[in-house]
Protein backbone atom coordinates (compact mmCIF):
# COMPACT_ATOMS: atom_id res chain seq x y z
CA UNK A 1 -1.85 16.59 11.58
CA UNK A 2 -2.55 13.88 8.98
CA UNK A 3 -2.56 14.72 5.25
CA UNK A 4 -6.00 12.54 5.34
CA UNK A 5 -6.93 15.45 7.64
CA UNK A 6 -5.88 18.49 5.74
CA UNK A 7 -8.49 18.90 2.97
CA UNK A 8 -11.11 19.56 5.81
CA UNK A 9 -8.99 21.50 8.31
CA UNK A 10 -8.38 23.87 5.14
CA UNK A 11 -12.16 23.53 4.11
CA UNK A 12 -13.29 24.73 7.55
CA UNK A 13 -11.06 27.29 7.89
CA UNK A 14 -12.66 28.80 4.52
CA UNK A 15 -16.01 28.57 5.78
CA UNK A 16 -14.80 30.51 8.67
CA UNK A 17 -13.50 33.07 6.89
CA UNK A 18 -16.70 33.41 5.03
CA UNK A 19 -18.38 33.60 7.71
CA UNK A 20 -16.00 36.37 9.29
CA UNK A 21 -17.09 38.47 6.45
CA UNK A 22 -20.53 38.42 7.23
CA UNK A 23 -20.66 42.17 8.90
CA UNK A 24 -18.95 43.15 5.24
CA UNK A 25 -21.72 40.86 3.40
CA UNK A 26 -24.74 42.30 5.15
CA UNK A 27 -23.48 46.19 5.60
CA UNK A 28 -23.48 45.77 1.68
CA UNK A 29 -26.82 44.37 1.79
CA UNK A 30 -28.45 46.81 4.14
CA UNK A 31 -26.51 50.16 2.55
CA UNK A 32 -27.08 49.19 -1.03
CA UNK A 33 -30.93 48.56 -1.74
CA UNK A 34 -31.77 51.70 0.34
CA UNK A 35 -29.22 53.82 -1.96
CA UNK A 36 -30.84 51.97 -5.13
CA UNK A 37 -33.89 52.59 -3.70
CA UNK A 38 -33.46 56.23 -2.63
CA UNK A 39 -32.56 57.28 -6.16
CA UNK A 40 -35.04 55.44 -8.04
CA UNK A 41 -37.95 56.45 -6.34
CA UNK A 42 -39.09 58.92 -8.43
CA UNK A 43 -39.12 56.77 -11.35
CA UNK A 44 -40.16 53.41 -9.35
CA UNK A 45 -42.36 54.62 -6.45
CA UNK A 46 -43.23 51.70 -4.38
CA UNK A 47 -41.45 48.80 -6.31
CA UNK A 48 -38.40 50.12 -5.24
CA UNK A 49 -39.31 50.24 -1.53
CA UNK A 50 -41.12 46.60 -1.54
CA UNK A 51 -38.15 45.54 -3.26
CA UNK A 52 -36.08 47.00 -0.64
CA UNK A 53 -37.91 45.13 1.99
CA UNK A 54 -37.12 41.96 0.22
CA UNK A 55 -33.78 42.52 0.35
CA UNK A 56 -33.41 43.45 3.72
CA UNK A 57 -35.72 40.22 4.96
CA UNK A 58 -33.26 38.06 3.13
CA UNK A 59 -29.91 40.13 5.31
CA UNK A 60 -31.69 39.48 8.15
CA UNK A 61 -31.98 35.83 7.64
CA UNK A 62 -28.34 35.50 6.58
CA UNK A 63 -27.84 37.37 9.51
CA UNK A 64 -29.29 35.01 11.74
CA UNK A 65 -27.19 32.01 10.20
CA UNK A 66 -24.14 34.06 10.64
CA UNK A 67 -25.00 34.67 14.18
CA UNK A 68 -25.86 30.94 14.75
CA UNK A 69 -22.36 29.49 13.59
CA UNK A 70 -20.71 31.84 15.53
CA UNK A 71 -22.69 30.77 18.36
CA UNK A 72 -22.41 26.64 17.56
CA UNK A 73 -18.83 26.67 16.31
CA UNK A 74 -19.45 23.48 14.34
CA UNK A 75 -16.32 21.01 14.14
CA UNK A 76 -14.45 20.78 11.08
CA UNK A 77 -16.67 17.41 9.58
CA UNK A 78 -19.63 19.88 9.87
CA UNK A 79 -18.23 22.98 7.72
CA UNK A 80 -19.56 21.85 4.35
CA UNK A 81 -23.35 22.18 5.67
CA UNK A 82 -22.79 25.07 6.67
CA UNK A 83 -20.56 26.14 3.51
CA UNK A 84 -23.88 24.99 1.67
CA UNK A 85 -26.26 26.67 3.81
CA UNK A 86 -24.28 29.90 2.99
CA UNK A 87 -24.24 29.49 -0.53
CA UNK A 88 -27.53 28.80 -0.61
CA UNK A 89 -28.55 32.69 1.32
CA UNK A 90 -26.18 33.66 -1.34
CA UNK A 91 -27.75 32.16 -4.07
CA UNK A 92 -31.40 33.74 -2.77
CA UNK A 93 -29.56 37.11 -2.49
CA UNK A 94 -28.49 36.73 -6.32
CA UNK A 95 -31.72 36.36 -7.50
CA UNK A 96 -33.30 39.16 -5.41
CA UNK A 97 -30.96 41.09 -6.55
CA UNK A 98 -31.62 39.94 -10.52
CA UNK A 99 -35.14 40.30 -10.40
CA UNK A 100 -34.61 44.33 -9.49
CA UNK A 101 -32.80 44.30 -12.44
CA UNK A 102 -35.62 43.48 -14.43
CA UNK A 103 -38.19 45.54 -11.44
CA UNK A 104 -36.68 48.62 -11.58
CA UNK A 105 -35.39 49.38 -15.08
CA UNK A 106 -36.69 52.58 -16.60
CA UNK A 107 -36.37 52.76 -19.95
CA UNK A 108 -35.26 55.78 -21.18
CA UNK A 109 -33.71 57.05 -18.48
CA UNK A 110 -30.19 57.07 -18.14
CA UNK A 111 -29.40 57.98 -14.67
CA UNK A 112 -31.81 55.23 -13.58
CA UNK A 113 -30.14 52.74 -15.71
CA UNK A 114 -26.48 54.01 -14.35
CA UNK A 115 -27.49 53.49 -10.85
CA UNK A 116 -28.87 50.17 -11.12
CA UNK A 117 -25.69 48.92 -13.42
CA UNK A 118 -22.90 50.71 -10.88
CA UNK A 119 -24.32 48.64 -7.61
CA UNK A 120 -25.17 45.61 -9.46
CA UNK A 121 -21.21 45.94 -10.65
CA UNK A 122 -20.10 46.98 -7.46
CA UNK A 123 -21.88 43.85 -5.45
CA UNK A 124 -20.52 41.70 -7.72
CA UNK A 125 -16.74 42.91 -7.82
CA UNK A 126 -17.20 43.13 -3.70
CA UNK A 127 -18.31 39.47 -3.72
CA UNK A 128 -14.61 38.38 -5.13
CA UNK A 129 -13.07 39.03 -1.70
CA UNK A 130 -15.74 38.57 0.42
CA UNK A 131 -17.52 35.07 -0.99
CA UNK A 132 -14.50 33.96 -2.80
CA UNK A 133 -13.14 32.15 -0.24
CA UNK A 134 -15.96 29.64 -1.13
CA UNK A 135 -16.43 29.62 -4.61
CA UNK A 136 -19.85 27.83 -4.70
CA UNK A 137 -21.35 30.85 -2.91
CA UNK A 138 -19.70 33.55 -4.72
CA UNK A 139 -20.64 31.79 -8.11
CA UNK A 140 -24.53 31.52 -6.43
CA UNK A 141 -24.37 35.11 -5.74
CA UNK A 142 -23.01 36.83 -9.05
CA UNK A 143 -24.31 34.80 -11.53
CA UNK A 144 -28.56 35.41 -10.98
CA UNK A 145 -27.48 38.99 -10.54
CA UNK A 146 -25.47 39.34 -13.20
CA UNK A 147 -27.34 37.24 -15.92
CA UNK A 148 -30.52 39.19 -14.71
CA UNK A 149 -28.79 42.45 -15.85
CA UNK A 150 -27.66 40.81 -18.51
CA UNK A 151 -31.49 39.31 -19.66
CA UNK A 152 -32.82 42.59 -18.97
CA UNK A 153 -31.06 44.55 -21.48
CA UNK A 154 -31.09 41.65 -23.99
CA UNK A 155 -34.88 42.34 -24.04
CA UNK A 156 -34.50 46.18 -25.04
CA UNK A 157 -33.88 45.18 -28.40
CA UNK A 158 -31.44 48.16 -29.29
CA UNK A 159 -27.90 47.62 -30.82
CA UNK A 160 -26.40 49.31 -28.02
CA UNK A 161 -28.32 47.71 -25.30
CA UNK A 162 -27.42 44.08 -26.87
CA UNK A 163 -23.63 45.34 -27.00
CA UNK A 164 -23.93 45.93 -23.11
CA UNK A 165 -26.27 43.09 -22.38
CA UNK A 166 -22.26 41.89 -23.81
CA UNK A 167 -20.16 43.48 -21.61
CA UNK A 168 -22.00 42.04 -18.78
CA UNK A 169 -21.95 38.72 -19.61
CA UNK A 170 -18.24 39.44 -20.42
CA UNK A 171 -17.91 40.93 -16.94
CA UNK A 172 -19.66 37.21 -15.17
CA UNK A 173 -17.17 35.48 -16.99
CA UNK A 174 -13.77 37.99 -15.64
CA UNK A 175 -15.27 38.10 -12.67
CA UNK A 176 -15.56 34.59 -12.34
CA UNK A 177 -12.19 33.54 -13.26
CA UNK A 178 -10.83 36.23 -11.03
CA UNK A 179 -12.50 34.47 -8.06
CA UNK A 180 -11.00 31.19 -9.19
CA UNK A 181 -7.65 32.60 -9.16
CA UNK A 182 -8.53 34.06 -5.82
CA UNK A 183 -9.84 31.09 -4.26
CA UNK A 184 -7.13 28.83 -5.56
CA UNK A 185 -4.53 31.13 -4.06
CA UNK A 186 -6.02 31.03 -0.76
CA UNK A 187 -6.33 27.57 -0.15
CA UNK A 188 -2.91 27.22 -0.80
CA UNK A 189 -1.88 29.68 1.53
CA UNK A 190 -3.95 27.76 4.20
CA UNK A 191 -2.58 24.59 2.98
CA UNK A 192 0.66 26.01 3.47
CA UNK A 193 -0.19 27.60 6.61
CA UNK A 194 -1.04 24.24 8.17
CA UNK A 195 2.49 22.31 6.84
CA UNK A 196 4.38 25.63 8.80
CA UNK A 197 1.61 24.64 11.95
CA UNK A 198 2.73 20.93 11.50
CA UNK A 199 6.30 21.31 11.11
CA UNK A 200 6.41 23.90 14.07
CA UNK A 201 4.59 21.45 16.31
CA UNK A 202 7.19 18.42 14.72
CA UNK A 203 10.17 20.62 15.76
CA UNK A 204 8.91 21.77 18.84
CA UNK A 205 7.93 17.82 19.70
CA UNK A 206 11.09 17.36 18.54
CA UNK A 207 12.95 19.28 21.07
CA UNK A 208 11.24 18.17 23.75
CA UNK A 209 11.89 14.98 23.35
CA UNK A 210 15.90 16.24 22.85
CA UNK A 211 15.50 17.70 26.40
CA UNK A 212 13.89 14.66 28.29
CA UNK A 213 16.42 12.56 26.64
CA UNK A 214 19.40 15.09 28.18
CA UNK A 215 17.46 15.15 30.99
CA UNK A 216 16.89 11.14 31.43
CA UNK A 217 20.52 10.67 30.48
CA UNK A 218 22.04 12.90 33.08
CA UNK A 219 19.34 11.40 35.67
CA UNK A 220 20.50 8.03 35.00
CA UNK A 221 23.79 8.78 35.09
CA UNK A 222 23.97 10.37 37.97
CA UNK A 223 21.59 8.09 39.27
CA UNK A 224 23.95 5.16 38.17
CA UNK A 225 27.11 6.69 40.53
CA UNK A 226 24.84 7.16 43.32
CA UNK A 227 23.76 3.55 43.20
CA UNK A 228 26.80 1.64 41.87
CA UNK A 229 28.64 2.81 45.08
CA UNK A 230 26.54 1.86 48.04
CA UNK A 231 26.15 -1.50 45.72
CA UNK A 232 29.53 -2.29 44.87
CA UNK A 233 30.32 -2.14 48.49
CA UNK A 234 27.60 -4.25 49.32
CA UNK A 235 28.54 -6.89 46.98
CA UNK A 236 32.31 -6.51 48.30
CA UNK A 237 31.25 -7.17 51.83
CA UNK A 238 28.90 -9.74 50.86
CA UNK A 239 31.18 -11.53 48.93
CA UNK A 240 33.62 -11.30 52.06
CA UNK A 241 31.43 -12.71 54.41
CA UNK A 242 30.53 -15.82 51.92
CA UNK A 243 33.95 -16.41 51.85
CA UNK A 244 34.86 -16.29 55.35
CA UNK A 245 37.60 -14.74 54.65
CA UNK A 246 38.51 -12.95 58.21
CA UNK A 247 36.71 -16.13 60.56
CA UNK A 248 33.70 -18.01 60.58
CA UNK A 249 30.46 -16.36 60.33
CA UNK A 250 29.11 -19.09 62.93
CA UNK A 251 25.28 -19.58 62.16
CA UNK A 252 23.96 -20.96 58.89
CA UNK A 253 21.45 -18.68 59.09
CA UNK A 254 23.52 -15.86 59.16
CA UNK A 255 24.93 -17.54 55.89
CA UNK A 256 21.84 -17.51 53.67
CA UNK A 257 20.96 -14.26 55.20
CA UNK A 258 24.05 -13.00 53.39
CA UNK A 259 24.22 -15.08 50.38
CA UNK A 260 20.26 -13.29 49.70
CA UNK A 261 21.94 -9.99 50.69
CA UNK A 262 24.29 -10.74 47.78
CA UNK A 263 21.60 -11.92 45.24
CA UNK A 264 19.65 -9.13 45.77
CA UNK A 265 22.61 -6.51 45.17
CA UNK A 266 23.56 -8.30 41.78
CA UNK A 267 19.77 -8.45 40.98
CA UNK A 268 19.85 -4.64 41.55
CA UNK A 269 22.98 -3.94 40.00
CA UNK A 270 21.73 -5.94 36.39
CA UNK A 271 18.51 -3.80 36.50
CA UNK A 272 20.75 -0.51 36.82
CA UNK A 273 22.73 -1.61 34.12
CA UNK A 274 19.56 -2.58 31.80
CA UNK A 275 17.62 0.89 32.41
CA UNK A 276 21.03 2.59 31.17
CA UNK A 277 21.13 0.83 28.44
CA UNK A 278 17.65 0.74 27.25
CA UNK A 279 17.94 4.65 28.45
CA UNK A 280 21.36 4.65 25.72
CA UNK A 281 19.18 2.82 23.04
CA UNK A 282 16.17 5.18 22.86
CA UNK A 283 18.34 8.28 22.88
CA UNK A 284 20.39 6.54 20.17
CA UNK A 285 23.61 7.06 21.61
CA UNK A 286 24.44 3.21 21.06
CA UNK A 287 25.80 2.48 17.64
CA UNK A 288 25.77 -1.20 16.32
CA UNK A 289 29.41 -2.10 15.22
CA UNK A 290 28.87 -4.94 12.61
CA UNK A 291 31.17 -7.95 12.17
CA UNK A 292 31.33 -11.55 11.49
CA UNK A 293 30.89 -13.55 14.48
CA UNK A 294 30.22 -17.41 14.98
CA UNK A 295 26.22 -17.52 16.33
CA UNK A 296 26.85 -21.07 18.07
CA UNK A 297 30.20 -19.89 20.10
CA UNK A 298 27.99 -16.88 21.21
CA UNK A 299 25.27 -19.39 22.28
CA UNK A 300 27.67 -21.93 24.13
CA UNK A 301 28.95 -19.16 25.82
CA UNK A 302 25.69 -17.63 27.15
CA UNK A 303 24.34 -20.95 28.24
CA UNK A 304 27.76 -21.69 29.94
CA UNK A 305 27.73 -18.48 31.73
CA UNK A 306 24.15 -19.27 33.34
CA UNK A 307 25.11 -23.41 33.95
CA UNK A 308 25.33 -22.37 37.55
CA UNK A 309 21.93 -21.04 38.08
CA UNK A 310 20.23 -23.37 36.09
CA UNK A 311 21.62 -26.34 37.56
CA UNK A 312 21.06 -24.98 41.09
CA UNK A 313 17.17 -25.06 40.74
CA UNK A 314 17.68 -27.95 38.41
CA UNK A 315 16.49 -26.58 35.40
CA UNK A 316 17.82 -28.40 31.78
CA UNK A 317 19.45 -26.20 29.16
CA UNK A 318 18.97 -27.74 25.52
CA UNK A 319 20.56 -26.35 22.89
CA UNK A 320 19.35 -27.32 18.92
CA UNK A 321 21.40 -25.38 16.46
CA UNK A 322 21.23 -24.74 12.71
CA UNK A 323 24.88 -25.23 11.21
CA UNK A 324 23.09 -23.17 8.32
CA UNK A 325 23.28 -20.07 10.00
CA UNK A 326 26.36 -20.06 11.85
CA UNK A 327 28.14 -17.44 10.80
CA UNK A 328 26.20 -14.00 10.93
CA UNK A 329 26.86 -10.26 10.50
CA UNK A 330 26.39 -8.36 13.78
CA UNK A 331 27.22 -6.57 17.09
CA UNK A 332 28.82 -9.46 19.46
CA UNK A 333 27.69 -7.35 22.67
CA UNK A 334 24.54 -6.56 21.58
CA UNK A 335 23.88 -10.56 20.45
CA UNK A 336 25.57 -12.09 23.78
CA UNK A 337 23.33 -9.20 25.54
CA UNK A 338 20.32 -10.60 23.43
CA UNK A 339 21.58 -14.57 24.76
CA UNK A 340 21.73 -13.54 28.19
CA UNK A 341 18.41 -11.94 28.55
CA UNK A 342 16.12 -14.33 27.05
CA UNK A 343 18.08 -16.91 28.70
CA UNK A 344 17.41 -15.00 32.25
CA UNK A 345 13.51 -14.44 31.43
CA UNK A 346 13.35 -17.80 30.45
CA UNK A 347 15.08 -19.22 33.81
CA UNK A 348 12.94 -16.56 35.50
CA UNK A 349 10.04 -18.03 34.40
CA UNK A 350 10.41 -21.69 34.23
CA UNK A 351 9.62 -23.71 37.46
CA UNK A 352 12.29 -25.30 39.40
CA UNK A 353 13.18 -28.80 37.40
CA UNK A 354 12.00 -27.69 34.08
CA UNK A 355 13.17 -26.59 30.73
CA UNK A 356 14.62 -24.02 28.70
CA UNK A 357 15.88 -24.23 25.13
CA UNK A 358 17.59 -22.33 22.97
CA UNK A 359 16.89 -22.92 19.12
CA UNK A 360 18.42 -21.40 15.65
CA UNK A 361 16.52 -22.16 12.50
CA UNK A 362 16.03 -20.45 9.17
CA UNK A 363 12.28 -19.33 7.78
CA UNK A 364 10.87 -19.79 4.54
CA UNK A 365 12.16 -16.04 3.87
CA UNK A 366 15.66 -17.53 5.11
CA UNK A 367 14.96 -14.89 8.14
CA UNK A 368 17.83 -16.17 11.09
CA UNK A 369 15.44 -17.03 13.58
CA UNK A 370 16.66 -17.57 17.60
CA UNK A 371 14.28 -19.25 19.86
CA UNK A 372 14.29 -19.52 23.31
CA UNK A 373 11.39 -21.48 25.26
CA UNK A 374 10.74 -22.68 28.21
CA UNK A 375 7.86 -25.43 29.87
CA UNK A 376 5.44 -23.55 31.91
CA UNK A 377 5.30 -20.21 33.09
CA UNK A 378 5.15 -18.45 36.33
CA UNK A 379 1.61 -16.57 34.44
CA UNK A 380 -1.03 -18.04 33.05
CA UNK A 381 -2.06 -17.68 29.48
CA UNK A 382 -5.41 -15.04 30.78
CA UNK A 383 -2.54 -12.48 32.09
CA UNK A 384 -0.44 -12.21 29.46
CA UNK A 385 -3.10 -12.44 26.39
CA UNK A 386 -2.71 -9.41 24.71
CA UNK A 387 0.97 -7.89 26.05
CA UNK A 388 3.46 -9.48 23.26
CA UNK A 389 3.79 -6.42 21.72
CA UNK A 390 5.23 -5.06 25.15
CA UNK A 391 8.05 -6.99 27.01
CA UNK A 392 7.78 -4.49 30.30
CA UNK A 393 4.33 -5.79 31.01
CA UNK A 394 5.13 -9.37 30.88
CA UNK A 395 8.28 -9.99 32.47
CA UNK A 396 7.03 -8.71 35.82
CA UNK A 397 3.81 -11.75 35.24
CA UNK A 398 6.31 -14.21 34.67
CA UNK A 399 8.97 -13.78 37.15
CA UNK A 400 9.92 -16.78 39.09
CA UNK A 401 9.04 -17.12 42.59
CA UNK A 402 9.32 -13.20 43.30
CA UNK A 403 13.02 -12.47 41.68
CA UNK A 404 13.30 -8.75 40.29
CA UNK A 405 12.24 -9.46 36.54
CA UNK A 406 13.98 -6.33 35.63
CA UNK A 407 14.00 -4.96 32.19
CA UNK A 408 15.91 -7.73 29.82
CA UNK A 409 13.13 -8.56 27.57
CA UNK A 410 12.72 -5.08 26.97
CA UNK A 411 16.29 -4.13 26.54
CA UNK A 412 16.50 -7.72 24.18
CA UNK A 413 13.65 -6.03 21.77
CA UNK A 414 15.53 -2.88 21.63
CA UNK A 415 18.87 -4.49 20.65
CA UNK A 416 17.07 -6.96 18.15
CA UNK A 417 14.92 -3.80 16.43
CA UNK A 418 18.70 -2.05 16.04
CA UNK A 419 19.68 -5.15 13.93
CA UNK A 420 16.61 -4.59 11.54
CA UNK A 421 14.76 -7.53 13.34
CA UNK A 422 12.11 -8.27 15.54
CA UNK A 423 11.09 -10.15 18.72
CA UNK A 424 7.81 -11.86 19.03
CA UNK A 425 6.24 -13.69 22.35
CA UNK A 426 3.82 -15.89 23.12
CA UNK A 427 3.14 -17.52 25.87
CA UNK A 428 -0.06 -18.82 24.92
CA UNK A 429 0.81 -22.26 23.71
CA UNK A 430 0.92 -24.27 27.21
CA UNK A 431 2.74 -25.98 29.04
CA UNK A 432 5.87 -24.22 26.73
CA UNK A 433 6.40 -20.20 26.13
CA UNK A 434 8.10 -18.98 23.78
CA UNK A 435 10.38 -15.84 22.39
CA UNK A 436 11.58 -15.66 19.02
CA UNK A 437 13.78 -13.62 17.71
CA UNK A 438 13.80 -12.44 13.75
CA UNK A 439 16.88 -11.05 12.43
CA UNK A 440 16.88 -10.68 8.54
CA UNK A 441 18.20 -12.65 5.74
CA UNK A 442 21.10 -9.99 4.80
CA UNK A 443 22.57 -10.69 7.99
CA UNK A 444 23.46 -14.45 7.55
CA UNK A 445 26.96 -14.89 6.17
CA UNK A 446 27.65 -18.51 5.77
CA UNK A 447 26.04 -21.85 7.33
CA UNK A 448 27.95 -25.40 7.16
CA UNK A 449 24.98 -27.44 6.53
CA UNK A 450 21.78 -28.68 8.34
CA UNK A 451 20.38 -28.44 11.90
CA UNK A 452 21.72 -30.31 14.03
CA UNK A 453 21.46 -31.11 17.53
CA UNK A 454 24.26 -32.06 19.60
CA UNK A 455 24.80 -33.06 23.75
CA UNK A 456 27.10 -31.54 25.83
CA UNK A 457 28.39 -34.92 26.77
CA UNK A 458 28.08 -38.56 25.79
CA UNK A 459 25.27 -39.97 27.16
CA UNK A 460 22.92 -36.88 27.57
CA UNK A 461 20.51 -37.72 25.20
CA UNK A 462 19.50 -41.06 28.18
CA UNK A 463 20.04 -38.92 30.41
CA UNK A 464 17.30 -36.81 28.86
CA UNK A 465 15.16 -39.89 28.47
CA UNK A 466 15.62 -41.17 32.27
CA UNK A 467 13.88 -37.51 33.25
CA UNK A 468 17.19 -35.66 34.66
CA UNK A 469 16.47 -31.90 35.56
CA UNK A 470 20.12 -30.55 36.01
CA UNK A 471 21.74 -31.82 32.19
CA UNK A 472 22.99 -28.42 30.72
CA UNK A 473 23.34 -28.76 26.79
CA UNK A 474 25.06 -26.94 24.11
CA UNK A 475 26.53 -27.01 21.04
């Protein structure tokens, strides 16, 4: 629950407690005013009994509240109006209860006086416990009652009646500090009662997450056997037949029929591999092993390793590389995993003869940032408004031509988030989408001057102005 939450979760469990006293509250209410009245009645005749009445009219309103929030069971933002509704039935009981003070005083007779001053003490040394749990309406109660008694015996004049007039204001003032004390001590027991709730549910979250994680792991896992098999042998065979390696397979058809048969089984087999490790990453079994690594040999080497594919659907892989952030602090597999990915969305998405590049720059925060872009998308700007913060719902928009998108932008977040960075897409700014990757300043270790942009071979750069869609370039 959130701390912003507390202070009323604790206030309404207060007002039901208060509530929960009510049978106490008006038992004492009912009992009381017919004993006062009972023993007084010889002195008081009829005031008593009309005071009685007045009494009892009031319990059975209170009564009727009482009954009505246990009917309505308000929600917690309601509990102060009906905290003050209380107080207020309280307050009206005080003063009934102070103006028999003053109704049914007899002077000169002891016993009368006794009887009035043991209830009036004994209501308000009950209403500790049983309206302290609110202190507004155990203040409203005692107080009219008690400074009635009080008033009453300041107006007898006598030295001893002033000296108890005394005593009882005395008493309001114990009595009211008592039910401070009291009230203080049990909202800190609820308070502390909802921390043990909260941490019980944390722990108990907690370990349910621990056992879908166990679970999930040895799924995958087992999961990972059953599938790598019937895959590996697929790709064996596969790979056999494309290389004719026992005879001719005789029609071409047969051929591409078995070169998709291979594609598909390596598409497969990369998804596999990125739902075990985005599976590893969120049950935080992979741990980042930190070392100095050169940034631009990790990009030359991801862009090398995907020259093929590119250059078979003519697509142009541009490099542009700081030389101020070429040396950096961090995993090598998790950064060549990183490469790879984006580089595969970003082929995934771009249409045959376009463009993906692959940028490193430094912010104004000298944040490392790696771009990768690409000109057009297989989505348009509608479908994908509103999912950067989620890679899993755009990589199946933007997937090229109906290839498996699989889970690489995902698993590319994860990794980056490990390093203490972040990933952020758009692909709102046509014809070009982007993804850029944030890692932070700490993690830069040296640079040997400014950006610069270099071709993979002489000549590229007319190449790139004559239109060519199968130049690969890196640095």
């Amino acid at each position: 629950m959130p701390a912003a939450a507390q202070p009323v979760w604790v206030q309404a469990e207060q007002v039901a407690i208060l509530y929960g006293n009510g049978k106490v509250i008006l038992l004492a209410n009912t009992l009381n005013p017919a004993l006062v009245a009972a023993l007084l009645w010889q002195w008081t005749g009829t005031t008593a009994i009309f005071w009685m009445a007045a009494v009892w009219l009031l319990t059975l309103a209170r009564g009727g509240l009482m009954y009505a929030y246990r009917k309505i069971r308000p929600a917690p933002a309601e509990t102060r109006r009906w905290a003050l509704l209380f107080a207020l039935g309280s307050a009206a009981s005080g003063l009934v209860w102070g103006a028999g003070c003053y109704l049914l005083f007899v002077p000169g007779e002891t016993i009368a006086q006794l009887v009035i001053a043991c209830v009036v003490a004994g209501m308000a040394a009950g209403s500790i416990v049983t309206l302290g749990v609110w202190l507004p309406a155990a203040v409203a109660f005692m107080t009219p009652m008690l400074m009635g008694q009080a008033i009453v015996l300041l107006l007898q004049g006598d030295r001893q009646y002033l000296i108890m007039a005394g005593m009882t204001v005395l008493m309001w003032a114990i009595f009211t500090v008592v039910t401070v004390i009291y009230n203080r001590s049990l909202r800190r027991s609820l308070t502390l009662r909802l921390e043990n709730l909260s941490l019980g549910e944390r722990l108990e979250q907690a370990h349910l997450v621990e056992i879908g994680n166990q679970a999930k792991t040895r799924f995958f896992a087992t999961m990972s056997h059953q599938l790598r098999t019937p895959l590996n042998a697929i790709l064996g065979f596969s790979q056999i037949l494309q290389s004719e390696m026992f005879g001719p397979v005789g029609s071409d058809q047969y051929k591409d029929y078995v070169r998709s048969i291979n594609d598909s089984a390596q598409q497969l087999l990369r998804m596999i591999d990125e739902v075990l490790l985005l599976s590893s990453i969120e049950a935080g079994k992979v741990q980042l092993e930190d070392q100095q690594m050169d940034l631009r040999e990790a990009v030359k080497t991801a862009v090398e390793g995907l020259r093929e594919t590119a250059e078979a659907r003519g697509v142009r892989l541009v490099t542009d590389l700081s030389d101020a952030c070429a040396v950096v602090r961090a995993d090598q597999f998790a950064v060549r995993q990183i490469l790879t990915n984006l580089l595969l969305s970003a082929l995934n998405s771009v249409p045959d003869g376009g463009q993906v590049s692959i940028a490193t720059s430094l912010d104004q925060g000298r944040r490392l940032i790696l771009k990768v872009a690409h000109s057009g998308s297989a989505a348009s700007p509608q479908e994908t408004a509103g999912k950067a913060e989620n890679p899993a719902e755009i990589e199946p928009l933007v997937a090229h031509k109906g290839e498996q998108a699989g889970f690489g932008l995902s698993v590319a977040k994860a990794l980056i988030e490990m390093h203490g960075g972040s990933l952020d897409l758009d692909s709102d700014k046509a014809p070009h989408s982007v993804a850029a990757a944030r890692f932070p300043a700490d993690r830069i270790v040296a640079g040997r001057g400014q950006a610069k942009r270099t071709p993979s071979a002489p000549g590229d750069d007319d190449r790139k102005d004559a239109g060519s869609g199968n130049g690969v370039r890196f640095g």
